[in-house]
Protein backbone atom coordinates (compact mmCIF):
# COMPACT_ATOMS: atom_id res chain seq x y z
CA UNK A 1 -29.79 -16.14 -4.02
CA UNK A 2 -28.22 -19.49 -2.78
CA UNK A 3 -26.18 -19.49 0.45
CA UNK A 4 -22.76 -20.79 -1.68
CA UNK A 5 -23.14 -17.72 -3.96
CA UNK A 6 -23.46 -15.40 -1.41
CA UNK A 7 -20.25 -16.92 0.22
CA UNK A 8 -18.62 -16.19 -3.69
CA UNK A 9 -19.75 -12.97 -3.44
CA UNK A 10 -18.61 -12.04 0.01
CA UNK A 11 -15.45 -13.77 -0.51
CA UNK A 12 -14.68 -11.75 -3.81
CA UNK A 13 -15.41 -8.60 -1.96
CA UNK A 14 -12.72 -9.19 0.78
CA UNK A 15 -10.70 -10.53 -1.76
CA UNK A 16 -11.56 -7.04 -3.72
CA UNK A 17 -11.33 -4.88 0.28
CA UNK A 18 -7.49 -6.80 0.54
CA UNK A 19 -6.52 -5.02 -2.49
CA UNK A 20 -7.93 -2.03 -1.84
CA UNK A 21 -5.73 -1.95 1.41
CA UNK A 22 -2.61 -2.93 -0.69
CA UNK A 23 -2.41 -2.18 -4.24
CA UNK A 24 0.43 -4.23 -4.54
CA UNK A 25 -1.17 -7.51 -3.72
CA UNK A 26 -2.18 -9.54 -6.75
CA UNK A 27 -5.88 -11.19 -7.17
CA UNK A 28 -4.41 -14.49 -6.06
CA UNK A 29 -2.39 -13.11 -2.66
CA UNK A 30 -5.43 -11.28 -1.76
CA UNK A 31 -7.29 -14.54 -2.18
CA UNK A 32 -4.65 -16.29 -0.62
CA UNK A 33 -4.97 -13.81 2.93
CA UNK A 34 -8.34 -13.70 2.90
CA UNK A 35 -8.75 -17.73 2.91
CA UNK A 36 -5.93 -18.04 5.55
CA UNK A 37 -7.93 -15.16 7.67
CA UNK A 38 -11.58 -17.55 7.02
CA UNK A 39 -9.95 -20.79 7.20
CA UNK A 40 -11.41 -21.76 4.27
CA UNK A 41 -8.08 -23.42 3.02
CA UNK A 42 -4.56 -23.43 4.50
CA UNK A 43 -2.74 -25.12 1.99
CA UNK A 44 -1.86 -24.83 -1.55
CA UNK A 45 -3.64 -27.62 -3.33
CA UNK A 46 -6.93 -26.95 -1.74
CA UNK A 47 -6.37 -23.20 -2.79
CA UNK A 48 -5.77 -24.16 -6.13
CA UNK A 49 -8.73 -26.44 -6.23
CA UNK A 50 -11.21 -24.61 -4.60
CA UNK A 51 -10.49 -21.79 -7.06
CA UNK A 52 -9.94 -23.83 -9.82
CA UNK A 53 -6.76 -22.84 -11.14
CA UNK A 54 -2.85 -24.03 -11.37
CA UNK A 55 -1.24 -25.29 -8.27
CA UNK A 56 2.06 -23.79 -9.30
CA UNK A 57 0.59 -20.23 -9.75
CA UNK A 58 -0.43 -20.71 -6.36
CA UNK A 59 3.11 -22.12 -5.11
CA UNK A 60 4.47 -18.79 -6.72
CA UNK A 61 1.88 -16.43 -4.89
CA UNK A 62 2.78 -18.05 -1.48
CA UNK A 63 6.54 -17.68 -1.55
CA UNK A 64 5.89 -13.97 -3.03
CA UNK A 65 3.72 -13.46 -0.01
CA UNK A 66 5.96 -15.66 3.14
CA UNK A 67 8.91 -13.03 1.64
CA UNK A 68 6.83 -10.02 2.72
CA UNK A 69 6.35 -8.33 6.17
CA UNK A 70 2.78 -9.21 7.51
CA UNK A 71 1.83 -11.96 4.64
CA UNK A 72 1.93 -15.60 5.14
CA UNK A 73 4.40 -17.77 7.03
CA UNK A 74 4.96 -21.34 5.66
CA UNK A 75 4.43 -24.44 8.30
CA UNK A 76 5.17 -27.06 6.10
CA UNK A 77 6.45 -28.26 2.91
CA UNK A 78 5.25 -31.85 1.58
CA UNK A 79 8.53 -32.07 -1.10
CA UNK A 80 5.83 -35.51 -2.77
CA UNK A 81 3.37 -33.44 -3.50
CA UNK A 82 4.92 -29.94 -3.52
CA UNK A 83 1.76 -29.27 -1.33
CA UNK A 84 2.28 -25.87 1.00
CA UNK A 85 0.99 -25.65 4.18
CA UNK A 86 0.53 -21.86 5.20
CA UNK A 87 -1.21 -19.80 7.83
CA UNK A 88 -1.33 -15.77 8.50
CA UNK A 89 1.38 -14.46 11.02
CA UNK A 90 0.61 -13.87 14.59
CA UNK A 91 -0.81 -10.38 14.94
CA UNK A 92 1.78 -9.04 17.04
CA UNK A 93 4.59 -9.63 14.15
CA UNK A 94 1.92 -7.71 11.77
């Protein structure tokens, strides 16, 4: 097995653990926590692109998410290129 689909893999299955936790987290938030938690990508385009799928989905996930307790906070809006710049919460406010 190659070293990038072992990363899939043990990507999906924290993506898979997330929702476990939280049934009320969609496939994309979980994705969304768990690649804020690796640092794998902390903004909304790469998300999108590293996934493969619509930037605006994504846009939608992340405000659903910075409105809940313990999900993502936003750092910084790019209003050109609607771009979303987002990182977990400290673990104190958790």
């Amino acid at each position: 097995m190659s070293e990038e689909a072992s990363d899939v893999d043990r990507f999906l299955a924290l993506v898979a653990a997330a929702q476990g936790r939280d049934i009320g987290l969609t496939s994309i938030q979980a994705g969304l926590l768990v690649a804020a938690e690796l640092g794998i990508a902390r903004d909304s385009r790469a998300f999108a692109r590293m996934l493969g799928i619509a930037h605006s989905l994504v846009l939608r996930e992340i405000n659903v998410l910075a409105e809940r307790k313990g999900g993502l906070q936003i750092v910084k809006r790019d209003p050109r290129t609607m771009r979303v710049h987002y990182t977990l919460p400290p673990r104190d406010e958790v």
